[in-house]
N, C-alpha and C. Protein backbone atom coordinates (compact mmCIF):
# COMPACT_ATOMS: atom_id res chain seq x y z
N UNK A 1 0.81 -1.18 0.00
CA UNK A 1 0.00 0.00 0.00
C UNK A 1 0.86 1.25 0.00
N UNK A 2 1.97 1.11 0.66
CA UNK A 2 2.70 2.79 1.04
C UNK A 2 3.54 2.29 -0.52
N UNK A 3 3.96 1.61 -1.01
CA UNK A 3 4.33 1.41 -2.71
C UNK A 3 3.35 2.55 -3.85
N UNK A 4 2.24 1.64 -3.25
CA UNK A 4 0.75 2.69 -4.35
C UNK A 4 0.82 4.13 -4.08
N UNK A 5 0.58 4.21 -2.82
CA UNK A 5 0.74 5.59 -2.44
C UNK A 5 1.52 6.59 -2.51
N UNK A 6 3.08 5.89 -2.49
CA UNK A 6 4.56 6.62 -3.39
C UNK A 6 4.37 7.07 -4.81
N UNK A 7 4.13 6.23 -5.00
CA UNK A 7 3.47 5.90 -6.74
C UNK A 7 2.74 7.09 -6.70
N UNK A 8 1.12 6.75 -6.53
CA UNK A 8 0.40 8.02 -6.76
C UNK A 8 0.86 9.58 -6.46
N UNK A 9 2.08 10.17 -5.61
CA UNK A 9 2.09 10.67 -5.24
C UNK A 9 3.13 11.20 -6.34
N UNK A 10 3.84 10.41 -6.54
CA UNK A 10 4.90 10.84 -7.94
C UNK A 10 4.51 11.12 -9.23
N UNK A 11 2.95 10.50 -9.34
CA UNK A 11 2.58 10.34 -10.67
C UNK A 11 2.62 12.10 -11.39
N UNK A 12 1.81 12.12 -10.95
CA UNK A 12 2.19 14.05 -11.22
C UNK A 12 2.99 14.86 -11.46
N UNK A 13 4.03 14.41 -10.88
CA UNK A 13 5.51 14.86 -11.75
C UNK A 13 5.99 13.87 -12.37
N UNK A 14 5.75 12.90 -12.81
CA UNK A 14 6.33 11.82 -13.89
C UNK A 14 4.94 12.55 -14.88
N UNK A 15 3.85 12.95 -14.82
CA UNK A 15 2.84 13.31 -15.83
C UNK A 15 3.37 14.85 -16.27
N UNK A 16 4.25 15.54 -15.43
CA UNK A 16 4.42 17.03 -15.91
C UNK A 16 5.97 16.72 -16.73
N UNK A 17 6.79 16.00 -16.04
CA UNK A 17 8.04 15.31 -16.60
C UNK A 17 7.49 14.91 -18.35
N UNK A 18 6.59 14.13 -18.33
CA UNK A 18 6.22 13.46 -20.01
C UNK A 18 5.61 15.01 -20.66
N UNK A 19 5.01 15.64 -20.05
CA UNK A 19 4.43 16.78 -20.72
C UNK A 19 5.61 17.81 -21.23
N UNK A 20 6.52 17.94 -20.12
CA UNK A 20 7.84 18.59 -20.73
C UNK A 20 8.67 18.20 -22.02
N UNK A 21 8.83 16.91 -21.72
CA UNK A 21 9.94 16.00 -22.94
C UNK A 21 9.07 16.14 -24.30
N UNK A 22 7.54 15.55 -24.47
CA UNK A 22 6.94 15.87 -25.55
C UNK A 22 6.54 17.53 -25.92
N UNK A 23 7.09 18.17 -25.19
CA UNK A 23 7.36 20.05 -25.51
C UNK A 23 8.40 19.90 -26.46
N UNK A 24 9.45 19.55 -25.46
CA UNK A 24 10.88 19.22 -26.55
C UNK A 24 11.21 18.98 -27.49
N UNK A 25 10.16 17.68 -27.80
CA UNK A 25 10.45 16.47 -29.01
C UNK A 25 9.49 17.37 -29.68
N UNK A 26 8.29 17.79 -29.82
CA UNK A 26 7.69 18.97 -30.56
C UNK A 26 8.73 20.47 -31.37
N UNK A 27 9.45 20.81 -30.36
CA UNK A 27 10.07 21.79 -30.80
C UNK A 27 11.11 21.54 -31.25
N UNK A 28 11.33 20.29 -31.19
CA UNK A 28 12.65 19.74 -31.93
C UNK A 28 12.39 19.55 -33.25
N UNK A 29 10.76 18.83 -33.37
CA UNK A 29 10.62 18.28 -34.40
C UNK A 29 10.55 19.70 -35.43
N UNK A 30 10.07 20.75 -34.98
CA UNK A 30 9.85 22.22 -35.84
C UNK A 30 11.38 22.70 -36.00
N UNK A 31 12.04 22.94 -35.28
CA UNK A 31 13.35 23.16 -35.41
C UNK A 31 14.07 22.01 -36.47
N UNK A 32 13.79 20.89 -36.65
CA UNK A 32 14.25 19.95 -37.91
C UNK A 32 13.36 20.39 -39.34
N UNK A 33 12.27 20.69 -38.77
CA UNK A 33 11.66 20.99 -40.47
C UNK A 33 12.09 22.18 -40.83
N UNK A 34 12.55 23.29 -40.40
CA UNK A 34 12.90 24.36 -40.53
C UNK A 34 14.32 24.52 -40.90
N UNK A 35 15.04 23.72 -40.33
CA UNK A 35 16.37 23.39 -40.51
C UNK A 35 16.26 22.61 -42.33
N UNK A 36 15.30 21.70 -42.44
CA UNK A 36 15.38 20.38 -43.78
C UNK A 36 14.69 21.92 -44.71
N UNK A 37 14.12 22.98 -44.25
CA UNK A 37 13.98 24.01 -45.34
C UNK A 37 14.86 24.72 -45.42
N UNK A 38 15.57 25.35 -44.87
CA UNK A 38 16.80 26.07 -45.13
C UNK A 38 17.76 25.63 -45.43
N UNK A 39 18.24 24.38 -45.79
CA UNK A 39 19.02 23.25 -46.28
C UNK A 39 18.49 23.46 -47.89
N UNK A 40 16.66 23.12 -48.17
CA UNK A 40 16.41 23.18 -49.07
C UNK A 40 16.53 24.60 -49.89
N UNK A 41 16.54 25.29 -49.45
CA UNK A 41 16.64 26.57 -49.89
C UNK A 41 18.04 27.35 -50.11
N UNK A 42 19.12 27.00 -49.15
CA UNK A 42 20.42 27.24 -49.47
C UNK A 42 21.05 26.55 -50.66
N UNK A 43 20.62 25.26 -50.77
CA UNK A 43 20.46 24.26 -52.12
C UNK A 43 20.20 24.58 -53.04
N UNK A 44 19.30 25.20 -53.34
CA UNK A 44 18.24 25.59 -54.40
C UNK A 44 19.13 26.87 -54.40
N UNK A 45 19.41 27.61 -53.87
CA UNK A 45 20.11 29.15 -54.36
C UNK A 45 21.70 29.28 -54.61
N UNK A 46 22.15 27.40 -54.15
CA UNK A 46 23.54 27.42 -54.84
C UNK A 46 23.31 27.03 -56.15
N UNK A 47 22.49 26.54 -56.25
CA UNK A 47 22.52 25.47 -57.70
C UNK A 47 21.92 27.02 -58.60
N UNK A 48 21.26 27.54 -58.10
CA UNK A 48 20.89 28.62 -59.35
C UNK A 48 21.94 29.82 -59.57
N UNK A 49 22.93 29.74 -58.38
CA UNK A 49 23.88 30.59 -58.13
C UNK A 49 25.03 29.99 -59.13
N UNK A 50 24.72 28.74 -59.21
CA UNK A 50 26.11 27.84 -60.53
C UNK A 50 25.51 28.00 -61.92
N UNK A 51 23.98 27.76 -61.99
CA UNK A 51 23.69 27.95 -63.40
C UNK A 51 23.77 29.41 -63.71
N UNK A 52 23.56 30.37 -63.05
CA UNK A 52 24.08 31.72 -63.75
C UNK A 52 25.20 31.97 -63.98
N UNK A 53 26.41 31.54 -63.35
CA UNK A 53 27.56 31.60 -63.48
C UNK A 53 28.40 30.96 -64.84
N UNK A 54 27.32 29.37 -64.87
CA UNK A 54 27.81 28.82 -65.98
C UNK A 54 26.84 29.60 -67.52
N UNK A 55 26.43 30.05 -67.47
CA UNK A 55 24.98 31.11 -68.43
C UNK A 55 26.14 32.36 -68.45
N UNK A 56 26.63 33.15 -67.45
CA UNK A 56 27.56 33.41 -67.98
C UNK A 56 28.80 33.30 -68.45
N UNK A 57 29.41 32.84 -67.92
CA UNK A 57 30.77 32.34 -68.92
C UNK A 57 30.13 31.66 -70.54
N UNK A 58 29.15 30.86 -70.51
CA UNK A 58 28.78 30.90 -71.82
C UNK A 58 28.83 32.02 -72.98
N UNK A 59 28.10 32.89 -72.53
CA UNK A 59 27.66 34.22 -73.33
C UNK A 59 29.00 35.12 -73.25
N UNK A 60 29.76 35.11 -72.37
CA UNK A 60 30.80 35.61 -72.49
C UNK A 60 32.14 34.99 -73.51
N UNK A 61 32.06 33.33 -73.57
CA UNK A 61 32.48 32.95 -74.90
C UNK A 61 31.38 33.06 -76.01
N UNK A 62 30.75 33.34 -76.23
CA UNK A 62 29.87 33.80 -77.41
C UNK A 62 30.10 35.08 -77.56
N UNK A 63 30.24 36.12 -77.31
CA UNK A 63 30.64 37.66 -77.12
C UNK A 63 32.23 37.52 -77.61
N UNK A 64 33.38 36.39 -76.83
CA UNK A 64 34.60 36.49 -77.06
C UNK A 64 34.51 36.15 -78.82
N UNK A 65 34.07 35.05 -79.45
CA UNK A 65 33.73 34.96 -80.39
C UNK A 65 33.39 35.65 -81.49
N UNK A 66 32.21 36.78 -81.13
CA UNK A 66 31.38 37.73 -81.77
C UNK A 66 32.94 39.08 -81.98
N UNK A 67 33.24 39.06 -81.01
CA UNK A 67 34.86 40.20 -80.88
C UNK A 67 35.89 39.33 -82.26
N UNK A 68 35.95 38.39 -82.21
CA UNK A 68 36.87 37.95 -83.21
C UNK A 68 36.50 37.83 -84.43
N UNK A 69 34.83 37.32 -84.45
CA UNK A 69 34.87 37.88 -86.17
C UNK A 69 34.43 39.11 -86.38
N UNK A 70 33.75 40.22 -85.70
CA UNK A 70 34.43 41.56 -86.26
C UNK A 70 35.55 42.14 -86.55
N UNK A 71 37.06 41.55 -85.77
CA UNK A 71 38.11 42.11 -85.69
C UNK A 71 38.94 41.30 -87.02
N UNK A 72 38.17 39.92 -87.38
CA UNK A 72 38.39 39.33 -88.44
C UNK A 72 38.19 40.23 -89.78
N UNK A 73 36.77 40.69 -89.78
CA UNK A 73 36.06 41.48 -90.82
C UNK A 73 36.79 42.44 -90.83
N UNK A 74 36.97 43.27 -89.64
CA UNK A 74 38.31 44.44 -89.86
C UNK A 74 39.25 44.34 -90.54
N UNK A 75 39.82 43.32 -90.32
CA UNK A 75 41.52 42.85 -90.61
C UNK A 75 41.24 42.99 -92.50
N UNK A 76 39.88 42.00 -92.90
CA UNK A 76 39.37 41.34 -94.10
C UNK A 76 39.61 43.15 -95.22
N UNK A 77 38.56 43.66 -94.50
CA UNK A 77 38.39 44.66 -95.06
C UNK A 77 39.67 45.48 -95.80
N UNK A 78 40.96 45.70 -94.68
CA UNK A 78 41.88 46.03 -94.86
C UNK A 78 41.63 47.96 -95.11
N UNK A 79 43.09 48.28 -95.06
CA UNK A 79 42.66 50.08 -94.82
C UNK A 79 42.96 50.57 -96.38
N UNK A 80 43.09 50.01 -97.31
CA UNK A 80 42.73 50.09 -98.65
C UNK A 80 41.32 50.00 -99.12
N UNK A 81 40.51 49.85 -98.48
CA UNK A 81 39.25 50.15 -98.71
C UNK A 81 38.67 51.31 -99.10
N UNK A 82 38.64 52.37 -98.61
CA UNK A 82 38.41 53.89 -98.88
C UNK A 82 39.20 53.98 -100.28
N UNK A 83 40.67 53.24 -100.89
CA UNK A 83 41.59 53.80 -101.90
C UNK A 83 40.40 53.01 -102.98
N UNK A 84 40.11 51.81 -102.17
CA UNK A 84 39.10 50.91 -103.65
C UNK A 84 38.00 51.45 -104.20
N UNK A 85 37.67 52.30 -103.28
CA UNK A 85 36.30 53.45 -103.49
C UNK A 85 36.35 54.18 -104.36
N UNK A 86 37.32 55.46 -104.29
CA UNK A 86 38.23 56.06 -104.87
C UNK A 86 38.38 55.50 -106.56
N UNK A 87 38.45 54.55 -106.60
CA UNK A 87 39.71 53.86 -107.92
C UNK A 87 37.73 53.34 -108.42
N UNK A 88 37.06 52.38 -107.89
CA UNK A 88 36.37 52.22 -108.57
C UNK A 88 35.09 52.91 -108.99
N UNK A 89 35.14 54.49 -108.73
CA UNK A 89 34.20 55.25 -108.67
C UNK A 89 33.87 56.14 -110.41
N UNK A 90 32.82 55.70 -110.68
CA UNK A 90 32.77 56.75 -112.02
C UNK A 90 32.25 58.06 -112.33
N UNK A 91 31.72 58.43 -110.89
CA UNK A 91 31.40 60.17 -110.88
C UNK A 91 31.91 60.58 -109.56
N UNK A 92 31.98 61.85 -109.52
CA UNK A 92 32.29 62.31 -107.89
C UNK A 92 31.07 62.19 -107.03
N UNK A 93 29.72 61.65 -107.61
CA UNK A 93 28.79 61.38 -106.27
C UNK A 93 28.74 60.05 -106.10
N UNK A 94 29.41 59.50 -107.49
CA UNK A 94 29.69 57.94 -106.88
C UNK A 94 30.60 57.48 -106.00
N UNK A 95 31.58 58.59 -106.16
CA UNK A 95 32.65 58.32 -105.15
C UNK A 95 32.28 58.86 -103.92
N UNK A 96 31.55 60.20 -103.76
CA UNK A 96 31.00 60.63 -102.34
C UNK A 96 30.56 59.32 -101.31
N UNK A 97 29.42 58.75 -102.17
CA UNK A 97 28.07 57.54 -101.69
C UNK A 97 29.38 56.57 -101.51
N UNK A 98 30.18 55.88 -102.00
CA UNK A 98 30.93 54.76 -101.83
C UNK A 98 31.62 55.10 -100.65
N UNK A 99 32.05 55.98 -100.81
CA UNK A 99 33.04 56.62 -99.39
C UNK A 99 31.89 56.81 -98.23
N UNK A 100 30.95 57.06 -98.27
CA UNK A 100 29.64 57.63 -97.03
C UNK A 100 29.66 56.09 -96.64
N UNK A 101 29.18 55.38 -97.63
CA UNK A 101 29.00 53.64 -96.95
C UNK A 101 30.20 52.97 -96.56
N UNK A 102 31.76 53.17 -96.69
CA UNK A 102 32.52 52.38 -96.03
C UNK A 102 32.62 53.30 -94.80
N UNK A 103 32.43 54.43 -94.30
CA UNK A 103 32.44 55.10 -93.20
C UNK A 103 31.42 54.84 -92.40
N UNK A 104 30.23 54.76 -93.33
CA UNK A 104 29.04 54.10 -92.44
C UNK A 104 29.13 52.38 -91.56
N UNK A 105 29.65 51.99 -92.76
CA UNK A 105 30.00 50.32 -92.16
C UNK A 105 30.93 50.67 -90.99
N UNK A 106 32.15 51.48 -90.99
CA UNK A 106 33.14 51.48 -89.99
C UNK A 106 33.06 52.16 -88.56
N UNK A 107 31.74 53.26 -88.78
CA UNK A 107 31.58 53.64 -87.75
C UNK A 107 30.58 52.43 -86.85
N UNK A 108 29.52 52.05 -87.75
CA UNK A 108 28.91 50.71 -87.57
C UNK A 108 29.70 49.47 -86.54
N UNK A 109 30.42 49.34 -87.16
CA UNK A 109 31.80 48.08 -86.87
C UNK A 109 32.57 48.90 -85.05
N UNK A 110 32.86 49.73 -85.32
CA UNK A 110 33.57 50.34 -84.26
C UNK A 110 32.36 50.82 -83.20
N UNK A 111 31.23 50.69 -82.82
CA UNK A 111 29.99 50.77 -82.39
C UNK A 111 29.48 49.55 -81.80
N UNK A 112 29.59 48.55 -82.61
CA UNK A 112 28.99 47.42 -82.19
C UNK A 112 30.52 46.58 -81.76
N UNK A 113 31.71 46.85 -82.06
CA UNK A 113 32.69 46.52 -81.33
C UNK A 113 32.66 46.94 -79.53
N UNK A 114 32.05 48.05 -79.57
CA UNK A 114 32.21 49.00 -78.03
C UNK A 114 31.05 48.51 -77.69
N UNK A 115 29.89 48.29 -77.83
CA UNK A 115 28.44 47.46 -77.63
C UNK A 115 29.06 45.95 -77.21
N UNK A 116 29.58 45.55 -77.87
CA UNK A 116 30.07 43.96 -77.32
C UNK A 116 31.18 44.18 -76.42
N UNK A 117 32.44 44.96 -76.44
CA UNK A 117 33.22 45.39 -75.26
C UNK A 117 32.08 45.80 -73.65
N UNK A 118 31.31 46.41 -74.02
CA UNK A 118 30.53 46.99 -72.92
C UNK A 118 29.23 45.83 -72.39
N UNK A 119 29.18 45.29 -73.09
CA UNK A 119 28.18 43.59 -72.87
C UNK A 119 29.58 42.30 -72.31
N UNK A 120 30.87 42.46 -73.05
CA UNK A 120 31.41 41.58 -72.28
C UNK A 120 31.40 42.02 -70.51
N UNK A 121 32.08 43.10 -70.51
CA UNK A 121 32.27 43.70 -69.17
C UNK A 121 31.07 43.35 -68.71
N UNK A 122 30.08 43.80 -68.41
CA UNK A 122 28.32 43.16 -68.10
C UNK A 122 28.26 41.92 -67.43
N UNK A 123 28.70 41.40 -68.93
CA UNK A 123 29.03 39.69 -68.41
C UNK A 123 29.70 39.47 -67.14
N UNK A 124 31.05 39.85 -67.15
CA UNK A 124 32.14 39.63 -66.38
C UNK A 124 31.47 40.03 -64.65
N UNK A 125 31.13 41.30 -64.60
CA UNK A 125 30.65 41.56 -64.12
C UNK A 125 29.23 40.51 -62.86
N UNK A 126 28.59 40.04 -63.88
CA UNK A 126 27.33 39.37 -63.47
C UNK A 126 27.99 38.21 -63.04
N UNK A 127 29.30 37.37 -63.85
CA UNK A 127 29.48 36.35 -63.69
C UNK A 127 29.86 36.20 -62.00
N UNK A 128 31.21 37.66 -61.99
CA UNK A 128 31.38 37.59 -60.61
C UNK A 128 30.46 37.86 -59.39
N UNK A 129 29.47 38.92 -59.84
CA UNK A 129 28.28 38.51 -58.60
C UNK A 129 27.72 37.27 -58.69
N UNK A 130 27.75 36.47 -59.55
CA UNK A 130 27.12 35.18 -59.65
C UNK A 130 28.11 34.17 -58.44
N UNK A 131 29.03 34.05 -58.87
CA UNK A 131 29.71 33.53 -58.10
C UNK A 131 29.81 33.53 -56.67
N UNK A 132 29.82 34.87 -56.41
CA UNK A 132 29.84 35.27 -55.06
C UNK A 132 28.28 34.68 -54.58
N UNK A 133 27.69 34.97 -55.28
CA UNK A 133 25.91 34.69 -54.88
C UNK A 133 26.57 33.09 -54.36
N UNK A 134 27.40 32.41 -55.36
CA UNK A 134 27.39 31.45 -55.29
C UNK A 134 27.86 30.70 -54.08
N UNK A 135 29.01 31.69 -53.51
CA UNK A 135 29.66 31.54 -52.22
C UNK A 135 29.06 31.65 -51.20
N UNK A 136 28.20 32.83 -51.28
CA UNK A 136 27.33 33.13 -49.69
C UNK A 136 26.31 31.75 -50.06
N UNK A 137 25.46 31.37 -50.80
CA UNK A 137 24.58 30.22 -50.81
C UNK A 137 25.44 29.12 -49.95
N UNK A 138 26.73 28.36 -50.77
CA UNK A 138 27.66 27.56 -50.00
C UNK A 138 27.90 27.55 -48.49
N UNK A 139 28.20 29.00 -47.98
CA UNK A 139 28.78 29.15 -46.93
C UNK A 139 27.21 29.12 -45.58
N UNK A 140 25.73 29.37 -46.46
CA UNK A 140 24.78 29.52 -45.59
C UNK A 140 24.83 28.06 -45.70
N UNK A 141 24.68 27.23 -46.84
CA UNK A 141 24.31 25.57 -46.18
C UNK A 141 25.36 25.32 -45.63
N UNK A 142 26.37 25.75 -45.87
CA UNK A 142 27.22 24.71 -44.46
C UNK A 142 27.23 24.93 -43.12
N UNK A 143 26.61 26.36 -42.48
CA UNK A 143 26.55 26.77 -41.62
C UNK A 143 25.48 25.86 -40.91
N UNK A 144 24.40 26.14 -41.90
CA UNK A 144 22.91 25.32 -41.69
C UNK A 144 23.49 23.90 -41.25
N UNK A 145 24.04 23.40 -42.15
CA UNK A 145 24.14 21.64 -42.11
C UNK A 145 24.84 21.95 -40.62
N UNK A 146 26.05 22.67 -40.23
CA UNK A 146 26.95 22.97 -39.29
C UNK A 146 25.98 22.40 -37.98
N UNK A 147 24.70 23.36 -38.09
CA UNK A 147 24.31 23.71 -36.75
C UNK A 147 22.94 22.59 -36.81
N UNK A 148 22.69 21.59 -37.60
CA UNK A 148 22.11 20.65 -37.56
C UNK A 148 22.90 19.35 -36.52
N UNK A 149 21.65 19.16 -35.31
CA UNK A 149 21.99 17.71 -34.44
C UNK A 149 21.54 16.67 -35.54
N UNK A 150 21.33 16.32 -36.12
CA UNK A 150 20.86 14.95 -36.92
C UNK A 150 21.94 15.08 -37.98
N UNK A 151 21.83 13.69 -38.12
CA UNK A 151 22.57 13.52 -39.70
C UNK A 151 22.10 14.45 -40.68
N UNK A 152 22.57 14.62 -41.84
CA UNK A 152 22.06 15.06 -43.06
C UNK A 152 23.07 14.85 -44.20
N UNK A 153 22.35 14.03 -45.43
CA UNK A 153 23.34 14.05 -46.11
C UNK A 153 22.70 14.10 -47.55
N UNK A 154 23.49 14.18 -48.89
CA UNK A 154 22.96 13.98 -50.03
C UNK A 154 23.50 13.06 -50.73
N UNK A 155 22.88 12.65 -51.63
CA UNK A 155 23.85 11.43 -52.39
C UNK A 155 23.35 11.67 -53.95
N UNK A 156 24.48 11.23 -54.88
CA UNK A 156 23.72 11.82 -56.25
C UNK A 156 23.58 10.05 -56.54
N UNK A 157 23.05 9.90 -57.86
CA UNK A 157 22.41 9.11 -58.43
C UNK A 157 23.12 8.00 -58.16
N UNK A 158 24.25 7.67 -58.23
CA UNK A 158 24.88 5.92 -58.00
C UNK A 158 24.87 6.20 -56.33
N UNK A 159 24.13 6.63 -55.82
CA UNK A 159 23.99 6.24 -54.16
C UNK A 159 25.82 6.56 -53.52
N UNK A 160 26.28 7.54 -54.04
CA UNK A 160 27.02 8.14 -53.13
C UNK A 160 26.98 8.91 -52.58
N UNK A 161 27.57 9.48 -51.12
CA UNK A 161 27.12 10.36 -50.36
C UNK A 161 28.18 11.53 -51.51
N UNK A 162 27.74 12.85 -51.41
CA UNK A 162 28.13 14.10 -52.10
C UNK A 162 27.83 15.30 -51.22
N UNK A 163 27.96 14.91 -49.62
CA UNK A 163 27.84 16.27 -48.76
C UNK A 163 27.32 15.49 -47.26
N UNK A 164 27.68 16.17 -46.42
CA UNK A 164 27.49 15.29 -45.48
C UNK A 164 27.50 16.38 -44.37
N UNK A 165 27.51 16.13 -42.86
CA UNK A 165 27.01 17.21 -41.64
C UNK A 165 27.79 16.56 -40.63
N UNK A 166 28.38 17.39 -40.02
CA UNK A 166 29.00 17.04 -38.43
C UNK A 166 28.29 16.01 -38.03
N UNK A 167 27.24 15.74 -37.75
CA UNK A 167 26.30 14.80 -37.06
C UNK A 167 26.49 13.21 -37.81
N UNK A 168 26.28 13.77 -39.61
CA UNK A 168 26.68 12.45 -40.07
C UNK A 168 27.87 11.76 -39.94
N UNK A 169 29.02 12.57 -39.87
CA UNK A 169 30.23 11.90 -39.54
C UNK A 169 30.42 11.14 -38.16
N UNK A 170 29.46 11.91 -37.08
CA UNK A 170 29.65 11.42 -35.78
C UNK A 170 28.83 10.06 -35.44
N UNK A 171 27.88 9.97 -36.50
CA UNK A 171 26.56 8.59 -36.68
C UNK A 171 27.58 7.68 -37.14
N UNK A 172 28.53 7.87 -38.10
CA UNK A 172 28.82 6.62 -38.96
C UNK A 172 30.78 6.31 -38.09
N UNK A 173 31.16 7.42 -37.60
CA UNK A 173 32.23 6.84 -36.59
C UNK A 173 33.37 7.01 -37.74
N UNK A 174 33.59 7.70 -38.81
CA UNK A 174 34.42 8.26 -39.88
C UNK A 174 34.59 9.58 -40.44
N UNK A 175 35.83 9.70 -40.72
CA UNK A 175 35.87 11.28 -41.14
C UNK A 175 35.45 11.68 -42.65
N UNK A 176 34.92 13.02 -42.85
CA UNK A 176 34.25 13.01 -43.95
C UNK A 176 34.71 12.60 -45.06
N UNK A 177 35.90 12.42 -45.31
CA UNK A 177 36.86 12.14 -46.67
C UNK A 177 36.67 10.63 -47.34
N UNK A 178 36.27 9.76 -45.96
CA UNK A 178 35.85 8.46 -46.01
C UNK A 178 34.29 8.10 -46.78
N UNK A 179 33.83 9.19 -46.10
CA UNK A 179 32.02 8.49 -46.62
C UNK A 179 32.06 9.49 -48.44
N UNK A 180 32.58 10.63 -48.36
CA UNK A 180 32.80 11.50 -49.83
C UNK A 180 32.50 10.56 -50.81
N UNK A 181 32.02 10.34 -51.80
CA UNK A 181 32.51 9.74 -52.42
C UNK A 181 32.47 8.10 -52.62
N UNK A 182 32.19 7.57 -52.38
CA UNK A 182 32.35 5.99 -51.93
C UNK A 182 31.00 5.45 -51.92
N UNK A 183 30.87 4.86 -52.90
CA UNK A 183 29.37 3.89 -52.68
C UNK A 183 29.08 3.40 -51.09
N UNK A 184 28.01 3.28 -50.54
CA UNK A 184 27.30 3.54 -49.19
C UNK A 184 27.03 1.87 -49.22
N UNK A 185 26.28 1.34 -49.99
CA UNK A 185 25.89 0.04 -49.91
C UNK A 185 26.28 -0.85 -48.95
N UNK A 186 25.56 -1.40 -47.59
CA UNK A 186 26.50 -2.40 -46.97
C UNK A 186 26.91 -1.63 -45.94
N UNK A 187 26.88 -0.33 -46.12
CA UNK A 187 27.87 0.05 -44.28
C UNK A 187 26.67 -0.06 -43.32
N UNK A 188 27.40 -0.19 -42.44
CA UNK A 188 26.42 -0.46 -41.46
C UNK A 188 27.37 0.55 -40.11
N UNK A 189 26.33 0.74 -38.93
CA UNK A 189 27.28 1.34 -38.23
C UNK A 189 27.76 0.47 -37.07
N UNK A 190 28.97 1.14 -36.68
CA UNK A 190 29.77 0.50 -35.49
C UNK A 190 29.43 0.22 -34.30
N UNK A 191 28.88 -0.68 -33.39
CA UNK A 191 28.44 -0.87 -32.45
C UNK A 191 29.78 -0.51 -31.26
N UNK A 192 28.81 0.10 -30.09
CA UNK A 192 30.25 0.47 -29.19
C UNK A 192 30.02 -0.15 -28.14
């Protein structure tokens, strides 16, 4: 009887005790989904932070390109051009108009040379905020993964791990260089 009566008398703080821990495990569990979104979202803003980067350097070899065959066409043209005007002209307004259009083409040419000089720079420009975008994205998921208690990891398509979290290294009892990389299949963890 004085057993029951211990008992009953404890129950109440073993009932405020369970009411506490499931507070915990509640706010734990919100603090993990919040954490598995900002994971998702630092993710999502590196990967778009690499495709702009790689979008630019593209267009910036397309621009490097676009610079070489104008400077080609320059070269083509040669500065005997204005003399060919000249020589093949059969009135003086034929020669005026022939001469107006290779000046027109050249101011043209030297215009859209400084238009693509001023679009590469652009580029260059964007690429390096891209990058950087790309760095702060990096440096927020690792912080994130950093300050994650649970594992977390990613694996790309042949089931290798490709990123991993303090927590995961401390679950599997190896340093990250080990799980990097390495088909997963079969590990199991270390019993202590």
């Amino acid at each position: 009887a004085k057993a029951l009566e211990a008992a009953r008398t404890q129950l109440p703080a073993a009932r405020a005790a369970y009411a506490a821990a499931q507070a915990k495990l509640s706010g734990a569990r919100q603090r993990e989904a919040a954490t598995a979104d900002a994971v998702e979202q630092a993710t999502a803003a590196s990967i778009a932070a690499e495709e702009r980067v790689l979008a630019a350097e593209d267009t910036i070899a397309e621009m490097n390109g676009q610079i070489g065959d104008l400077a080609r066409a320059g070269y083509n043209q040669g500065p005997y051009a204005e003399l060919a005007a000249v020589l093949s002209a059969k009135t003086p307004s034929d020669f005026a108009d022939q001469l107006e259009a290779i000046r027109a083409v050249s101011r043209s040419q030297n215009k859209t040379l400084s238009d693509l000089q001023a679009a590469k720079a652009d580029l260059a420009l964007a690429s390096i905020q891209a990058q950087q975008a790309l760095e702060t994205s990096e440096a927020l998921l690792d912080a994130v993964l950093s300050a994650v208690a649970v594992p977390v990891v990613a694996k790309d398509e042949h089931h290798r791990y490709v990123l991993v979290n303090a927590a995961t290294v401390r679950f599997h009892g190896r340093p990250p260089e080990e799980l990097l990389g390495p088909l997963t299949a079969g590990w199991v963890v270390e019993e202590e």
